[in-house]
Structures are given as structure tokens and as C-alpha cells.
Protein backbone atom coordinates (compact mmCIF):
# COMPACT_ATOMS: atom_id res chain seq x y z
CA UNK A 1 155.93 28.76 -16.68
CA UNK A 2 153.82 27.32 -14.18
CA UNK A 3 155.77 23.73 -13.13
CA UNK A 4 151.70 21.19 -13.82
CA UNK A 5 152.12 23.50 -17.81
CA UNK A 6 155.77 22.03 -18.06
CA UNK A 7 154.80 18.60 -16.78
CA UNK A 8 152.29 18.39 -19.01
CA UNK A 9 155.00 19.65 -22.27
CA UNK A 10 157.28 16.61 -20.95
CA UNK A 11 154.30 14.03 -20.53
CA UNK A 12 153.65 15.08 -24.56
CA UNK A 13 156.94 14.29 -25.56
CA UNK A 14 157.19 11.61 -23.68
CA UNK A 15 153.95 10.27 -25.66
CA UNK A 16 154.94 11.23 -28.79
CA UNK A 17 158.69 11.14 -29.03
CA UNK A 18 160.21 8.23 -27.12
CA UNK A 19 159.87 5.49 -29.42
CA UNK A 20 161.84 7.21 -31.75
CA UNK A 21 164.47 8.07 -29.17
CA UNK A 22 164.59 4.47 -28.24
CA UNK A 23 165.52 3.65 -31.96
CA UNK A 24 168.11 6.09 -32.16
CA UNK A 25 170.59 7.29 -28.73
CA UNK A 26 167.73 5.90 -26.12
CA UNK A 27 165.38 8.05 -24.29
CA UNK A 28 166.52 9.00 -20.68
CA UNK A 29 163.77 11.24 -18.41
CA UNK A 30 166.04 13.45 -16.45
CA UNK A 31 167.91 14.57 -19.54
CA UNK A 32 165.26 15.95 -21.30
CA UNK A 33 163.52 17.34 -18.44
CA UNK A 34 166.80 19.14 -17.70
CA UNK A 35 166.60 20.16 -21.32
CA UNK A 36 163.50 21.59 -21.30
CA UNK A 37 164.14 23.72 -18.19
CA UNK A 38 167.02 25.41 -20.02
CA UNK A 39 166.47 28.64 -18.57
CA UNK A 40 166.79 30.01 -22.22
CA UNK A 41 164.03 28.14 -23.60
CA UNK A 42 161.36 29.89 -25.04
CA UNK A 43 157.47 28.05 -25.25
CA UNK A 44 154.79 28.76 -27.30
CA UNK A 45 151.72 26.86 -26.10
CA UNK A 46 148.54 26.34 -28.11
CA UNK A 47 144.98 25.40 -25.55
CA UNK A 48 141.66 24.64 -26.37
CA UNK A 49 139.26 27.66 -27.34
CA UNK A 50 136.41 25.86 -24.84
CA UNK A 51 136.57 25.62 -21.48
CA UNK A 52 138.72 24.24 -19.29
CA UNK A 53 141.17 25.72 -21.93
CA UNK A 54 143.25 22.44 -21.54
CA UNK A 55 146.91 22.62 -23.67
CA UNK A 56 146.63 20.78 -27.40
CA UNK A 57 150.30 22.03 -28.59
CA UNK A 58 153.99 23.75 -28.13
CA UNK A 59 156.75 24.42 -29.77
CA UNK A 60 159.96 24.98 -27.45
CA UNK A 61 162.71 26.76 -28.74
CA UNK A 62 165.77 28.99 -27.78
CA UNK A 63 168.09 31.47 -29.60
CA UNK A 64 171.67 30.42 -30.04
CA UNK A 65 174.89 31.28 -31.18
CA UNK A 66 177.11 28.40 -30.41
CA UNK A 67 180.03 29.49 -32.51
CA UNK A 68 177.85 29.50 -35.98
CA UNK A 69 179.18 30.64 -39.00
CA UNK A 70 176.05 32.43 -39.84
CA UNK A 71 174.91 34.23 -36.46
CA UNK A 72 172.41 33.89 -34.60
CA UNK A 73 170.15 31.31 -34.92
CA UNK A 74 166.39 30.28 -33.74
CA UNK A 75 167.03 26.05 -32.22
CA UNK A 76 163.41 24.65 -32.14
CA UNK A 77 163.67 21.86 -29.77
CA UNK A 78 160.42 20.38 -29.98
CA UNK A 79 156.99 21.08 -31.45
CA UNK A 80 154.63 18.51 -30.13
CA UNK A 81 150.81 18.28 -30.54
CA UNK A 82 147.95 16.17 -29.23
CA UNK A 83 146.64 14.12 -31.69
CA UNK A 84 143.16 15.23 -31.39
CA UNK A 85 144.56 18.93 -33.04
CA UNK A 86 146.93 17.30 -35.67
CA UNK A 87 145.98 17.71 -39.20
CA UNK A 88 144.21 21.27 -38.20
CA UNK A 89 146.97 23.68 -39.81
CA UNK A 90 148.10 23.82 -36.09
CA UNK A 91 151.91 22.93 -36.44
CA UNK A 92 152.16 24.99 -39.23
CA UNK A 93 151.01 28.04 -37.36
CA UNK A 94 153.25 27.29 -34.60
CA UNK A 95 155.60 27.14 -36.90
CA UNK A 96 155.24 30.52 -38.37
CA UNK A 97 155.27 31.87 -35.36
CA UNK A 98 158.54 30.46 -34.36
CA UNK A 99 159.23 31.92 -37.58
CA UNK A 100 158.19 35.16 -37.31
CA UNK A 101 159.85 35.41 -33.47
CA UNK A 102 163.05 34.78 -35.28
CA UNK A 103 162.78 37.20 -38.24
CA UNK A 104 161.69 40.27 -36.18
CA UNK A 105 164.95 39.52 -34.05
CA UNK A 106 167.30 39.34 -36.67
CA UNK A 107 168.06 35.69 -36.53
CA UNK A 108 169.34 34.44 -39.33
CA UNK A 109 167.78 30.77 -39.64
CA UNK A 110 165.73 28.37 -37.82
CA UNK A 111 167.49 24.76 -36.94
CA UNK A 112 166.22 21.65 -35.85
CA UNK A 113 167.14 18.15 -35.54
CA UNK A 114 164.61 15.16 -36.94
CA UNK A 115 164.97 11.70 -36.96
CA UNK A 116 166.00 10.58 -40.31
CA UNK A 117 163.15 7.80 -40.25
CA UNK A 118 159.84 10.07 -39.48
CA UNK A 119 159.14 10.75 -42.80
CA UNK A 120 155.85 12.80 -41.79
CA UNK A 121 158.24 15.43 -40.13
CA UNK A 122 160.71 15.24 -42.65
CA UNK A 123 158.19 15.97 -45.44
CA UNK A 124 156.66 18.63 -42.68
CA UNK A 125 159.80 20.70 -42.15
CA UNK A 126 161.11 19.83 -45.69
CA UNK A 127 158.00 20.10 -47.88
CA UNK A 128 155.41 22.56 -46.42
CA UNK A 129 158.12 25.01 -44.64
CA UNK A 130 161.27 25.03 -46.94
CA UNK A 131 163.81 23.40 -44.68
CA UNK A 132 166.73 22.48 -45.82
CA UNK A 133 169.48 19.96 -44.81
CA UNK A 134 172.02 22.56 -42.54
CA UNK A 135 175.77 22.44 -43.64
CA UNK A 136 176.54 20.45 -40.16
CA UNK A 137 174.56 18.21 -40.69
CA UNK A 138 176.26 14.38 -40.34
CA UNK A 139 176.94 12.56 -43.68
CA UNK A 140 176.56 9.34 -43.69
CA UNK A 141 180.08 7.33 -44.11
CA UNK A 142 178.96 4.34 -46.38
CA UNK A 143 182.66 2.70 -46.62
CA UNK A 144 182.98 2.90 -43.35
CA UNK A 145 179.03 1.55 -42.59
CA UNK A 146 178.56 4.89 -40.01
CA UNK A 147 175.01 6.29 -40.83
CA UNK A 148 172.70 8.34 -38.80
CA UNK A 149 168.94 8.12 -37.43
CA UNK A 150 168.56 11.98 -37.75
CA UNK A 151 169.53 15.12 -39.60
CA UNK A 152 170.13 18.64 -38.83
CA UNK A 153 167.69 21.19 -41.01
CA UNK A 154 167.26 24.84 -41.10
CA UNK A 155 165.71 27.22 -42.86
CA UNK A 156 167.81 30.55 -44.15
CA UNK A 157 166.01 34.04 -44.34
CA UNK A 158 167.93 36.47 -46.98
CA UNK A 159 165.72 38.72 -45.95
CA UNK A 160 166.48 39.15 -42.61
CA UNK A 161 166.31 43.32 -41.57
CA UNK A 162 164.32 44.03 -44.27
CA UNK A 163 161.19 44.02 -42.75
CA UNK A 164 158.43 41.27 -42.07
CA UNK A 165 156.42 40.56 -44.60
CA UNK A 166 152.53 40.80 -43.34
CA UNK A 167 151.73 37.36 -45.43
CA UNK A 168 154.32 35.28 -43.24
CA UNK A 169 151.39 34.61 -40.73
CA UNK A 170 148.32 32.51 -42.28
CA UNK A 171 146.47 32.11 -39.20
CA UNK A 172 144.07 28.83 -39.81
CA UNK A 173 140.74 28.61 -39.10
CA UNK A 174 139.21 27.92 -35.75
CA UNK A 175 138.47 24.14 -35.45
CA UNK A 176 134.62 23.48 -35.05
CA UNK A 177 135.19 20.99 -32.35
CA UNK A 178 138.29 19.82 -30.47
């Protein structure tokens, strides 16, 4: 991926995604930068339909197997749009793309991590997709006062080898004007 593309993914999560970094274990630039250049990530990115074709979107995710009791998995990392494109149907699409990546693999779930207090993205994931909370999750300990600011979801196929179903993919329609 072209290094001004991945700039540009970092600079968008930077916007969108510090403040509630800051709230939580703190935001720190090389880390995530060294995250995203995981040389197993995987990027979808979304650009504008006009000229210059300037980036709107990504998702950002990697396949894993880190010692999970159900296989394989799909880890989306991020999934980040420009405001101007939010509300569109755009994040969904990315997201069942991300979803159909992992099915025709053979994965066995999507996980992510969100921050217990963005209740847009909780609602998002939990809501409109079908996450779930994941079995490793953290529990909050309320004798103890230990909570969490974020949760581990995922999202279980049980249909996984049995073939893709050709409604999976609801492609939205074009925006009129970005």
C-alpha cells in the first residue's frame, strides 16, 4: 500500500479515534502506526466515485489464530470513515465485505474490540450486524470496583463451508454527491 494511502488511514484514526483512546489506555502514535503496518494486515479502502478519487473509508483487518478455541478468526482492527460518507450504508458495506472475505476462507468468526462507552458502534456492531459479546471478553469485577472501557465482540458463522449465500452483499446505492 502506497506509504501517503497509509498516512492518510492513520491521520483518520487519529481524527476519529483518539479521544476515546485518551479515556481509556491513552493514545500513543508510534504504537498504532506500528500496528497498522502489521505486515498481516489486510485494508479495504473505500474513495470517492468523482475525481480526484480522494479516500472516504477503510476497514483494516487481519486473520488470526492466536491459540482460539474456535479456529481461525477474521480481527477487524479498525473501520474508520470520513464524516462526509457516514450515514450512507458505507460501514455496513465494508462490513459485509469483511464479512464475506472471512466466510469464503473458512474463518469461523469476525472479532473486534469497542469501547464500552461509544454507544453508536456498539449499537452498529451489536444491532445492525449481529455481534455478540465474545467468550473472552473482560467481565467487569464489581466487588472488587475493576471495570472496563471496552469489550471484545464477534460474530459466529454456523455456516461456515457451506457455501456463501449471494444475499450476504447488499451493495448501497451510489451517493448523489460526496
Amino acid at each position: 500500500m502506497p506509504k501517503e494511502l497509509k498516512q492518510w488511514c492513520f491521520e483518520l484514526v487519529r481524527s476519529n479515534m483518539m479521544h476515546w483512546y485518551e479515556g481509556s489506555w491513552g493514545w500513543n502514535d508510534a504504537e498504532t502506526l506500528a500496528e497498522m503496518n502489521n505486515p498481516d494486515a489486510r485494508y479495504l479502502i473505500c474513495r470517492e466515485q468523482q475525481e480526484p478519487c480522494k479516500p472516504v473509508a477503510f476497514a483494516y483487518f487481519a486473520f488470526e489464530t492466536q491459540d482460539l478455541p474456535q479456529g481461525c478468526c477474521v480481527y477487524l482492527y479498525e473501520i474508520q470513515l470520513e464524516p462526509k460518507v457516514r450515514g450512507l450504508g458505507l460501514g455496513k458495506f465494508l462490513m459485509q465485505l469483511v464479512e464475506l472475505i472471512a466466510r469464503t476462507n473458512g474463518v469461523d468468526c469476525i472479532r473486534l474490540t469497542c469501547f464500552t462507552a461509544n454507544e453508536t458502534a456498539v449499537h452498529f456492531y451489536c444491532k445492525e450486524l449481529g455481534f455478540t459479546l465474545d467468550p473472552e471478553s473482560p467481565e467487569p469485577d464489581v466487588a472488587n470496583e475493576v471495570s472496563f472501557t471496552y469489550k471484545i465482540l464477534r460474530k459466529a458463522f454456523t455456516d461456515v463451508g457451506r457455501g456463501i449465500s449471494t444475499t450476504i452483499l447488499a451493495v448501497p446505492p451510489a451517493p448523489t454527491k460526496l
